[in-house]
C-alpha atoms as a PDB file:
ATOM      1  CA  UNK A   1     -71.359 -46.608  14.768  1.00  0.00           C
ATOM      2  CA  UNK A   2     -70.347 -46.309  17.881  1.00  0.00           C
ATOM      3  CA  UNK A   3     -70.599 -42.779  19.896  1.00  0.00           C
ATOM      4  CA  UNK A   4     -68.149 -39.801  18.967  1.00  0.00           C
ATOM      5  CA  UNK A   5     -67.687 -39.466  22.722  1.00  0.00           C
ATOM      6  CA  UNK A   6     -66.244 -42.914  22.961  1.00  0.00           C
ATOM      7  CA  UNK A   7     -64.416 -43.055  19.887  1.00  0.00           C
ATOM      8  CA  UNK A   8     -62.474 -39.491  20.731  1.00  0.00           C
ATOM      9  CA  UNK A   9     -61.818 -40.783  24.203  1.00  0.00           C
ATOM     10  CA  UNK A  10     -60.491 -44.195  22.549  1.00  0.00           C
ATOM     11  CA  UNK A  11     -58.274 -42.231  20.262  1.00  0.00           C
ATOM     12  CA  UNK A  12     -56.982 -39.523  22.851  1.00  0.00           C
ATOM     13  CA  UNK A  13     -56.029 -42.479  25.347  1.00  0.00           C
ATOM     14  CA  UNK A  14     -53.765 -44.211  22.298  1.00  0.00           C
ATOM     15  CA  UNK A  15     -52.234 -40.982  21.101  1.00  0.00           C
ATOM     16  CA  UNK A  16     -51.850 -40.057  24.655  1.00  0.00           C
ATOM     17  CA  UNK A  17     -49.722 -43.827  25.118  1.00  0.00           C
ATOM     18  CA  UNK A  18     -47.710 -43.060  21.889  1.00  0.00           C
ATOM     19  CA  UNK A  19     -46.426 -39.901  22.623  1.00  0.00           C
ATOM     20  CA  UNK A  20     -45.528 -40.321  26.202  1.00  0.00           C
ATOM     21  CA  UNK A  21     -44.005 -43.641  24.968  1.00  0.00           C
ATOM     22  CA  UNK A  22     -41.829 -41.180  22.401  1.00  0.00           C
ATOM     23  CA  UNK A  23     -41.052 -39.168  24.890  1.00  0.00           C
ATOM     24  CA  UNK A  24     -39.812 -41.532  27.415  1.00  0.00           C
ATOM     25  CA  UNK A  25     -37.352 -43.103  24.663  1.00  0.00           C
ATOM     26  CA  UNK A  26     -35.936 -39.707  23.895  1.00  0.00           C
ATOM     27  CA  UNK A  27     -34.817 -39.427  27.834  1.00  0.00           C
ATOM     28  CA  UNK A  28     -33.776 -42.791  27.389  1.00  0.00           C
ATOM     29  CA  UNK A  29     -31.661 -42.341  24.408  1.00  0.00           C
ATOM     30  CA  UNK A  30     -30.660 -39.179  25.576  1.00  0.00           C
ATOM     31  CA  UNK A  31     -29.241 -39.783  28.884  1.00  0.00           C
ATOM     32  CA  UNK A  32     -27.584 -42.944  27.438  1.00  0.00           C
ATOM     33  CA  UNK A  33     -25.629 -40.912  24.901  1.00  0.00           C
ATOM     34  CA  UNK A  34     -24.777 -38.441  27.402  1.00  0.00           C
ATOM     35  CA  UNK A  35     -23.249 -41.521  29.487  1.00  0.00           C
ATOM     36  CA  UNK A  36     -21.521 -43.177  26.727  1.00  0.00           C
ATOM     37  CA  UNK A  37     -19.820 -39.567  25.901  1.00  0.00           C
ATOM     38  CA  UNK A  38     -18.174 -40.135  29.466  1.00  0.00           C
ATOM     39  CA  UNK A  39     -17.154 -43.406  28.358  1.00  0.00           C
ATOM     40  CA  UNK A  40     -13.556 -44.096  28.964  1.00  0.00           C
ATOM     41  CA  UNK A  41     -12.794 -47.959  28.090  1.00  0.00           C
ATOM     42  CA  UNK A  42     -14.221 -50.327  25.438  1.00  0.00           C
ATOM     43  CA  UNK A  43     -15.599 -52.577  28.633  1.00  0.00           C
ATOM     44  CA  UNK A  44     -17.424 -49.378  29.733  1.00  0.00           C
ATOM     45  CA  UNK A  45     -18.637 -48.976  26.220  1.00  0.00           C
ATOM     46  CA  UNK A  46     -20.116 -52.708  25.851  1.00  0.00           C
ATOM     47  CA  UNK A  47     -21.197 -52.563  29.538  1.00  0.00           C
ATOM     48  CA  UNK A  48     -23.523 -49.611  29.039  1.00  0.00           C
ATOM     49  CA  UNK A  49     -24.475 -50.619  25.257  1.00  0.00           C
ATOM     50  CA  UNK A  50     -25.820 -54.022  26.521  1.00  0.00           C
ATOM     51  CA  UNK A  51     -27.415 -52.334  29.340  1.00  0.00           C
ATOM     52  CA  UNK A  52     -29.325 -49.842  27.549  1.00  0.00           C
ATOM     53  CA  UNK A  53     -30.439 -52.139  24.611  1.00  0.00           C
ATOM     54  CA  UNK A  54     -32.236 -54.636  26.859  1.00  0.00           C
ATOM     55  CA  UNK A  55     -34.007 -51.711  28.795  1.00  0.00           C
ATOM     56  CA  UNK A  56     -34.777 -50.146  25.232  1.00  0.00           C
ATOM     57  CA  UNK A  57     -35.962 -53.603  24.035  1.00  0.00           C
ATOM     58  CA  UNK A  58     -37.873 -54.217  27.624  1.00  0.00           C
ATOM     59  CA  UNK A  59     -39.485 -51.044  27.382  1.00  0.00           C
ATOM     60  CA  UNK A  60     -40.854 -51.562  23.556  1.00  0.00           C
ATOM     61  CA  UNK A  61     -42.512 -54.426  23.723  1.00  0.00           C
ATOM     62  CA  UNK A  62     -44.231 -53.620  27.035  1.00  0.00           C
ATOM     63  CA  UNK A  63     -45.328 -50.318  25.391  1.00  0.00           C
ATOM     64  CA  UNK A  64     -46.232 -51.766  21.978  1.00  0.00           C
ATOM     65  CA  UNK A  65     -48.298 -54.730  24.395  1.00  0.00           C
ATOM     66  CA  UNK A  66     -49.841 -51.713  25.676  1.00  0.00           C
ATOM     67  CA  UNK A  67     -50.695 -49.759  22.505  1.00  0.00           C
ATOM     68  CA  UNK A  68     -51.763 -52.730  20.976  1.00  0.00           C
ATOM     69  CA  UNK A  69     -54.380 -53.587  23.554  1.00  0.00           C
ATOM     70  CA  UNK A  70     -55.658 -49.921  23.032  1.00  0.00           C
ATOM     71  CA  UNK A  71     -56.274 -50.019  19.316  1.00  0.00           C
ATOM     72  CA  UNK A  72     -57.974 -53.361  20.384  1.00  0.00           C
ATOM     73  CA  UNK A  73     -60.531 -52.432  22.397  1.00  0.00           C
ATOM     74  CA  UNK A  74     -61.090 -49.278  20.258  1.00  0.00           C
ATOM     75  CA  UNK A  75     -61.229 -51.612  17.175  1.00  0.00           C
ATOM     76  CA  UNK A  76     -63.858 -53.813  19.477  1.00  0.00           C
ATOM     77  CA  UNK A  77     -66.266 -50.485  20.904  1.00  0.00           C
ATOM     78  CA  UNK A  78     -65.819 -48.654  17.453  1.00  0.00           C
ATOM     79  CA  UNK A  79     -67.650 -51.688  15.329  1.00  0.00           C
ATOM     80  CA  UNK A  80     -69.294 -53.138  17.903  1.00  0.00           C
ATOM     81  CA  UNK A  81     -72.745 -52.142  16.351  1.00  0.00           C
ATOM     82  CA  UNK A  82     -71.465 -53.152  12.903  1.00  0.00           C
ATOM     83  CA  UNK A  83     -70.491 -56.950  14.759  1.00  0.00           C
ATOM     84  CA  UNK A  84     -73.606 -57.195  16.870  1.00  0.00           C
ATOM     85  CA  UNK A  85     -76.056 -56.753  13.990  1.00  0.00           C
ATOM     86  CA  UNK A  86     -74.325 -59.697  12.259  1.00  0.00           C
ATOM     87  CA  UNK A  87     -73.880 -62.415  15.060  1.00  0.00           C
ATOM     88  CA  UNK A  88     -77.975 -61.685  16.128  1.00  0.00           C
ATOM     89  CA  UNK A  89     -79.080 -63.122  12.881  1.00  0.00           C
END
């Protein structure tokens, strides 16, 4: 198995990515709510909806790209020894 060292640092980088990730879409969704509370006309309303869903949408997959490449290469360090032992034989 691979080191504790590396495996904690693995793990604290991904839960690290997730919750600023969770935090960013809270100021998201927050300040779009707080703009659509302004809103005066169903244009407005469509305007900013459109607006904020493809920035929401944007912002997901890059993050879950992101998150994904992290369990990745933890997946890859964490059984490396397990994967090694198999391919030298």
């Amino acid at each position: 198995m691979a080191d504790f060292s590396s495996v904690q640092q693995h793990l604290t980088a991904i839960t690290t990515a997730q919750t600023d990730f969770v935090k960013s879409s809270f100021e998201a969704s927050k300040a779009y709510f707080e703009k659509l509370a302004g809103v005066k006309s169903p244009d407005k309303f469509f305007e900013l909806t459109a607006e904020y869903t493809k920035s929401a949408q944007a912002t997901f997959v890059a993050e879950a790209t992101k998150i994904g490449d992290l369990y990745k290469t933890f997946a890859q360090e964490a059984f490396k020894p397990f994967t090694s032992s198999f391919l030298t034989k």
